[in-house]
N, C-alpha and C. Protein backbone atom coordinates (compact mmCIF):
# COMPACT_ATOMS: atom_id res chain seq x y z
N UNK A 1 0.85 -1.18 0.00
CA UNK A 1 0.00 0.00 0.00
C UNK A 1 0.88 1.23 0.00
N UNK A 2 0.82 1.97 -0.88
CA UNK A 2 1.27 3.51 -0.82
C UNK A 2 0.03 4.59 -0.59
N UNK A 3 0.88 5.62 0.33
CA UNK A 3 -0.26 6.75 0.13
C UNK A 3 0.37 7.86 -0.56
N UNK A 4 0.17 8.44 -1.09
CA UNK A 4 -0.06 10.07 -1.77
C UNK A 4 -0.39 11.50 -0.58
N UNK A 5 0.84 11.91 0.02
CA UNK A 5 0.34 13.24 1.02
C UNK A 5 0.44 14.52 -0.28
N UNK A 6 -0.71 14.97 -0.24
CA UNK A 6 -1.03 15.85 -0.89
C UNK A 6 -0.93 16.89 -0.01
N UNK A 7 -0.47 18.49 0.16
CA UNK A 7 -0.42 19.87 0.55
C UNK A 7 -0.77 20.75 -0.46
N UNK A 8 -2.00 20.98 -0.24
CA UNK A 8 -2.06 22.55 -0.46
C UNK A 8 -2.14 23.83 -0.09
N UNK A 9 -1.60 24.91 -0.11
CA UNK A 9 -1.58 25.94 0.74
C UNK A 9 -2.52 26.61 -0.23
N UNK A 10 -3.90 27.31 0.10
CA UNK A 10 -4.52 28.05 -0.46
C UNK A 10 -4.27 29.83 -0.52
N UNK A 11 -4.78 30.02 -1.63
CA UNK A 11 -4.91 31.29 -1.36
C UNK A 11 -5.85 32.30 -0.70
N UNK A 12 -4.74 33.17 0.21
CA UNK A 12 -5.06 33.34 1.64
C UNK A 12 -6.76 34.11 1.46
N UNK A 13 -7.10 33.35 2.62
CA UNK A 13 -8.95 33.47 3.07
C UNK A 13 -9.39 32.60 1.73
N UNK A 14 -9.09 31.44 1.18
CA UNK A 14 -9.67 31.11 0.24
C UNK A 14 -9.55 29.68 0.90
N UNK A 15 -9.23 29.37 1.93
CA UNK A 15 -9.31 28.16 2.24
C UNK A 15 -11.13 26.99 2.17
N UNK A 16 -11.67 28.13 3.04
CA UNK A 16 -13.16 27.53 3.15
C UNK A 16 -13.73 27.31 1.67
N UNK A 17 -13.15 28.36 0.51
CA UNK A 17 -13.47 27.45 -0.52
C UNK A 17 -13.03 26.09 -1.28
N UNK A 18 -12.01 26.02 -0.58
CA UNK A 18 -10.92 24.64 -1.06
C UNK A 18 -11.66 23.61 -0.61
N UNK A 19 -12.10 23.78 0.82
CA UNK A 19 -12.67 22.69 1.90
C UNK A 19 -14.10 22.40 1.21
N UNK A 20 -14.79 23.69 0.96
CA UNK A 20 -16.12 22.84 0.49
C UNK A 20 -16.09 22.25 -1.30
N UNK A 21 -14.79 22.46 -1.98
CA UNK A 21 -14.74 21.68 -3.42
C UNK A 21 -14.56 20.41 -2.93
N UNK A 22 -13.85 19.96 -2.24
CA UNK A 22 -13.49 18.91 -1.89
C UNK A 22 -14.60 18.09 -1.28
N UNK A 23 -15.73 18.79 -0.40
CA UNK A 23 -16.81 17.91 0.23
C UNK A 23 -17.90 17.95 -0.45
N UNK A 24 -17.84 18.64 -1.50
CA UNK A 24 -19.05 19.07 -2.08
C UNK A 24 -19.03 18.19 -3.94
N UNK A 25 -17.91 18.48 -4.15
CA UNK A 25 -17.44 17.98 -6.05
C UNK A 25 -16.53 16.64 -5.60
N UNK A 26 -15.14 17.21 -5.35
CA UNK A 26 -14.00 16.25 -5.70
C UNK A 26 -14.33 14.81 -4.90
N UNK A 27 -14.42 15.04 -3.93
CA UNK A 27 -15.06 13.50 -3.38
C UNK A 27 -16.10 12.45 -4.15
N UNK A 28 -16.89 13.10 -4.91
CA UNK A 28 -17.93 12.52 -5.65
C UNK A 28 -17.03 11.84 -6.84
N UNK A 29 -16.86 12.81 -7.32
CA UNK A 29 -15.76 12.14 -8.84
C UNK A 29 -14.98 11.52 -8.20
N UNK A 30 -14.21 11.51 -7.51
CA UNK A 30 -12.84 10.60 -6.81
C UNK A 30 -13.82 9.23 -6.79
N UNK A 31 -14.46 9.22 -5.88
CA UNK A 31 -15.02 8.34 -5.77
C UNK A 31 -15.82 6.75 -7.35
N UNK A 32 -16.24 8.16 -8.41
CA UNK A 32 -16.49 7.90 -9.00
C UNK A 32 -15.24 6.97 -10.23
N UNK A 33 -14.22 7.40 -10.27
CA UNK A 33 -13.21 6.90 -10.22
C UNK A 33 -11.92 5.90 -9.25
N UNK A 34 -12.50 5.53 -8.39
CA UNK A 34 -12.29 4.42 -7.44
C UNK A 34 -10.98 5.39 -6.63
N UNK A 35 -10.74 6.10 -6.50
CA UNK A 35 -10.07 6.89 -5.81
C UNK A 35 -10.42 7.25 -4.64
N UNK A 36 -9.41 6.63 -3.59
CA UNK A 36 -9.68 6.45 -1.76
C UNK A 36 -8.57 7.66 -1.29
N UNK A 37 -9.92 8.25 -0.31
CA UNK A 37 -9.17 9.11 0.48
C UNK A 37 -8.83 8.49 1.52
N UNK A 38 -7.51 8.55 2.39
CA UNK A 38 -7.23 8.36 4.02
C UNK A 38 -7.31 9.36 4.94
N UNK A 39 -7.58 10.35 4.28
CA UNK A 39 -7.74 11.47 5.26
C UNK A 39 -7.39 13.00 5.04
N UNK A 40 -8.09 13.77 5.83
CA UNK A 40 -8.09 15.57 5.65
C UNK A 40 -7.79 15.91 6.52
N UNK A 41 -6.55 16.92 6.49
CA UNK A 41 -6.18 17.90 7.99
C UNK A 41 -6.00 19.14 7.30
N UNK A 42 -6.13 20.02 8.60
CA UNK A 42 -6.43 21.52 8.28
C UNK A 42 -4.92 21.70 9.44
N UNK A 43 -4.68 23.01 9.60
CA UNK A 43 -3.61 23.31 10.27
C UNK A 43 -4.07 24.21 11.75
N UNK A 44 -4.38 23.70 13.36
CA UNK A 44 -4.50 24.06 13.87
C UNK A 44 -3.31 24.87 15.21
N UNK A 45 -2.07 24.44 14.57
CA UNK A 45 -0.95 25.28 15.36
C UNK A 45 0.19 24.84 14.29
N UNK A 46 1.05 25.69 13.89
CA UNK A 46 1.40 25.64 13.25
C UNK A 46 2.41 26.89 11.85
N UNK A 47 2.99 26.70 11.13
CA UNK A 47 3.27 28.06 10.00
C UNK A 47 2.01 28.19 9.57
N UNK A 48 1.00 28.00 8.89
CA UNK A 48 -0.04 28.62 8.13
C UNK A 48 -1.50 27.92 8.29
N UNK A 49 -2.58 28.63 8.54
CA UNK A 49 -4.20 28.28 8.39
C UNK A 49 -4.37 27.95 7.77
N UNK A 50 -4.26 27.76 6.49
CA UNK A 50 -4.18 28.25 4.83
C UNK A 50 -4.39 26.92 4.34
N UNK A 51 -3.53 26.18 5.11
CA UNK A 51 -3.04 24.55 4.37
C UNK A 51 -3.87 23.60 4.81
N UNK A 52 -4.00 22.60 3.41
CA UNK A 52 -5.04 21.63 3.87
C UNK A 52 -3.72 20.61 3.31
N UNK A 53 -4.01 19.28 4.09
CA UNK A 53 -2.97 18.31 3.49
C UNK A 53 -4.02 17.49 3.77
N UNK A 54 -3.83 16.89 2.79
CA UNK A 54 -4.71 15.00 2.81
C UNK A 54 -4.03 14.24 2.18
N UNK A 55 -4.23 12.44 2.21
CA UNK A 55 -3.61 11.68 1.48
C UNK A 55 -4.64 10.65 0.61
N UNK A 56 -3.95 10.06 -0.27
CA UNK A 56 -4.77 9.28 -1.11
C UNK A 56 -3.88 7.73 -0.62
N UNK A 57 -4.99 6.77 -1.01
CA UNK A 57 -4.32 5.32 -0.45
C UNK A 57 -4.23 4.93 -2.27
N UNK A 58 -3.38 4.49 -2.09
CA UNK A 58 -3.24 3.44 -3.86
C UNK A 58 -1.91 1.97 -3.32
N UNK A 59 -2.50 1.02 -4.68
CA UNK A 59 -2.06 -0.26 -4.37
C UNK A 59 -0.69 -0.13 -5.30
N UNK A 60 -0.46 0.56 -6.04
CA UNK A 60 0.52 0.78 -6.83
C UNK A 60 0.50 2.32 -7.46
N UNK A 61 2.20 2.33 -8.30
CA UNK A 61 1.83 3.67 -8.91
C UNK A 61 1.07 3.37 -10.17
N UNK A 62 0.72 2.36 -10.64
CA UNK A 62 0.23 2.31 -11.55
C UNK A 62 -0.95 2.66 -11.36
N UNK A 63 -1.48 2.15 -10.36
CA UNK A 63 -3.09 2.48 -10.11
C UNK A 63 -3.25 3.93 -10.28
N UNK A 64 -2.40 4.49 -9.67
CA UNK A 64 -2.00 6.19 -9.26
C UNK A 64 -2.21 6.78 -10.31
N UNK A 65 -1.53 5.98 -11.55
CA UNK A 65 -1.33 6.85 -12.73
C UNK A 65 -2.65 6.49 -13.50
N UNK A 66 -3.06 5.36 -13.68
CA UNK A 66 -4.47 5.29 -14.25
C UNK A 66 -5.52 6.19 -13.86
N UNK A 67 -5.84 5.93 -12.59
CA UNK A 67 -6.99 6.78 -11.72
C UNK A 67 -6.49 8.40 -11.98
N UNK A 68 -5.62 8.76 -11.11
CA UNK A 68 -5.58 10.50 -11.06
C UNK A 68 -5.33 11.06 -12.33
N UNK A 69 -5.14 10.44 -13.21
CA UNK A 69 -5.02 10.88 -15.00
C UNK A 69 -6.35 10.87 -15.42
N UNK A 70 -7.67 10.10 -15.28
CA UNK A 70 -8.85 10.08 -15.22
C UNK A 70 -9.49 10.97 -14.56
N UNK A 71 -9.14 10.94 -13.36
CA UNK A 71 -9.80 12.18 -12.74
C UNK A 71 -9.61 13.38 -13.07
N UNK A 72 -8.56 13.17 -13.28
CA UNK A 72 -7.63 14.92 -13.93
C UNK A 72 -7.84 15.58 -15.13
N UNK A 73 -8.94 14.53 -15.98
CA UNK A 73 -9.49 14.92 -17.37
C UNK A 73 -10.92 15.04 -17.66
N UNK A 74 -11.59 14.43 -16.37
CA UNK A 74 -12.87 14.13 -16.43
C UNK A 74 -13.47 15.59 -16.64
N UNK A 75 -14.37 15.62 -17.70
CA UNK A 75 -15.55 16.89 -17.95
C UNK A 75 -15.98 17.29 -16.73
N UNK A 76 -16.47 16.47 -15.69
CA UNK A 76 -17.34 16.76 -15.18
C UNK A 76 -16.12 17.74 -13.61
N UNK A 77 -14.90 16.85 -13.72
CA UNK A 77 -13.79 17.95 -12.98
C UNK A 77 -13.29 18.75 -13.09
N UNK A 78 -13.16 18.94 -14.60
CA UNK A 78 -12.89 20.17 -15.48
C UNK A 78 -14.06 21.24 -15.32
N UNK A 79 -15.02 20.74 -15.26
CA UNK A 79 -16.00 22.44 -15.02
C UNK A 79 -16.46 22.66 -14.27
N UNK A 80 -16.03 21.71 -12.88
CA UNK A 80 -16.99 21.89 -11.40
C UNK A 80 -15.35 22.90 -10.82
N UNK A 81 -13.98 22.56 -11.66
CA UNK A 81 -13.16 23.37 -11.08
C UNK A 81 -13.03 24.61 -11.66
N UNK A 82 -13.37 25.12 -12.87
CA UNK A 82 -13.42 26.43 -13.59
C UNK A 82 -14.38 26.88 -12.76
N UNK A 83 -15.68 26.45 -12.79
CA UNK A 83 -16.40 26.90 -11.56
C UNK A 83 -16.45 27.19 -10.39
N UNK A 84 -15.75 27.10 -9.76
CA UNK A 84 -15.57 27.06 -8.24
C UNK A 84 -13.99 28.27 -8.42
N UNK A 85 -13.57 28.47 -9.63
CA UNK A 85 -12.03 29.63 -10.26
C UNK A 85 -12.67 30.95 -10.67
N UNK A 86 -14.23 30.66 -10.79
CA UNK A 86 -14.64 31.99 -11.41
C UNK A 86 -13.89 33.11 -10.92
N UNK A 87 -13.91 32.90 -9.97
CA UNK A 87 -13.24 34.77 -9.05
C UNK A 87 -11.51 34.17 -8.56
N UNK A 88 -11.37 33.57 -9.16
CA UNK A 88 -9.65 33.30 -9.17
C UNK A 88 -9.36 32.03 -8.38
N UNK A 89 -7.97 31.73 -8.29
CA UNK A 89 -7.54 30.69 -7.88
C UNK A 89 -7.58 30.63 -6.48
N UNK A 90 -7.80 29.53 -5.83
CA UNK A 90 -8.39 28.88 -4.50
C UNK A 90 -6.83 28.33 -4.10
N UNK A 91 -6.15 27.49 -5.14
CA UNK A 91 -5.17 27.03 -4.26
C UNK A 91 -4.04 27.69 -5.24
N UNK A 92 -2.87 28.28 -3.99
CA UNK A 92 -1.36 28.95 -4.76
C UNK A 92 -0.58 27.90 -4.81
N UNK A 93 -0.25 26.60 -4.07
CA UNK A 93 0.81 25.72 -4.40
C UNK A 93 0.54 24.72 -3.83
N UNK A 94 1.28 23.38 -4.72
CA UNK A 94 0.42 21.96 -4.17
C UNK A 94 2.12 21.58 -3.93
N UNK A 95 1.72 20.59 -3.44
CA UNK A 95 3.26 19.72 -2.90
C UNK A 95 2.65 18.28 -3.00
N UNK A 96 3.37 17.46 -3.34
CA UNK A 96 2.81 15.59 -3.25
C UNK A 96 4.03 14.95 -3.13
N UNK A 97 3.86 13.88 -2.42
CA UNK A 97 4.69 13.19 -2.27
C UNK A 97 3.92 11.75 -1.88
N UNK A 98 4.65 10.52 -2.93
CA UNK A 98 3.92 8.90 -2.69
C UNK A 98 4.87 8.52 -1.19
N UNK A 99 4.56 7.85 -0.29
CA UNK A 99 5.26 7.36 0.90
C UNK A 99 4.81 5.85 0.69
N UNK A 100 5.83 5.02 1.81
CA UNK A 100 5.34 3.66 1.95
C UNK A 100 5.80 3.97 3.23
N UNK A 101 4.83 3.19 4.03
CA UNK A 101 4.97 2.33 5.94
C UNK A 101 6.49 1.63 5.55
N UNK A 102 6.97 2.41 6.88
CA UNK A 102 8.24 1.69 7.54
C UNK A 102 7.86 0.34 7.95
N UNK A 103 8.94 -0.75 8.29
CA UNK A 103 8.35 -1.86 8.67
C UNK A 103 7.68 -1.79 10.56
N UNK A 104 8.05 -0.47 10.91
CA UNK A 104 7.67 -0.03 12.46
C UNK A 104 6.80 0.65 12.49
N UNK A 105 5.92 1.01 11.43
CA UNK A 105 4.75 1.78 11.36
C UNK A 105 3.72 1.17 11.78
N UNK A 106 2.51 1.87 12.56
CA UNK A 106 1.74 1.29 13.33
C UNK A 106 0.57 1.56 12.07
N UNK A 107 0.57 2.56 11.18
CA UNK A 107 -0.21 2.74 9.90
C UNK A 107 0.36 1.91 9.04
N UNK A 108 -0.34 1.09 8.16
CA UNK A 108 0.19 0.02 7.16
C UNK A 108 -0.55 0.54 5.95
C-alpha cells in the first residue's frame, strides 16, 4: 500500500473554498473513479491556516497513474473546477509526495 500526502496551501482566506470543493465535487468524482481518500487535515498550530494536506491510499503507482489521470481529465472535474475559479484561484501551491509504511509503522 502507498499513500499520496497531498499539501495545499490556499490562497489566503480562500481556504473555506478549497474545503467545500473537496466535500461538495471532488469526493464525488474521486469516488467515482475508485479513488480512496485516508484522510483531511487543516492546520490548527502551526506556519499557516491556509493549508489543507490529505492523502490518497493506492495499491501501486500504476493504479496512481491510471486513476488521477482520469480524474484529472474528467468533464465533469474540469468544469466543477473552472467553476468554483470563477473569481480566481483557490489554491497557490500543491506539494505531493507517494510514501510507503516503515516496517515499524503502526499505519500500514
Amino acid at each position: 500500500m502507498l499513500r499520496e500526502l497531498r499539501i495545499y496551501e490556499a490562497v489566503p482566506g480562500r481556504l473555506p473554498d478549497l474545503l467545500k470543493r473537496f466535500e461538495t465535487i471532488t469526493l464525488k468524482i474521486w469516488e467515482k473513479h475508485g479513488i480512496k481518500q485516508a484522510g483531511f487535515w487543516t492546520t490548527v498550530i502551526g506556519e499557516s491556516n491556509q493549508t489543507l494536506y490529505y492523502m490518497v491510499e493506492w495499491n501501486s503507482l500504476a493504479e496512481r497513474e491510471t486513476k488521477w489521470n482520469a480524474f484529472a481529465a474528467d468533464p465533469e472535474w474540469l468544469a466543477a473546477r473552472a467553476q468554483t475559479e470563477a473569481n480566481g484561484a483557490i489554491v497557490a501551491n500543491v506539494k505531493n509526495f507517494i510514501v510507503a509504511p516503515t516496517s515499524f509503522s503502526a499505519v500500514k
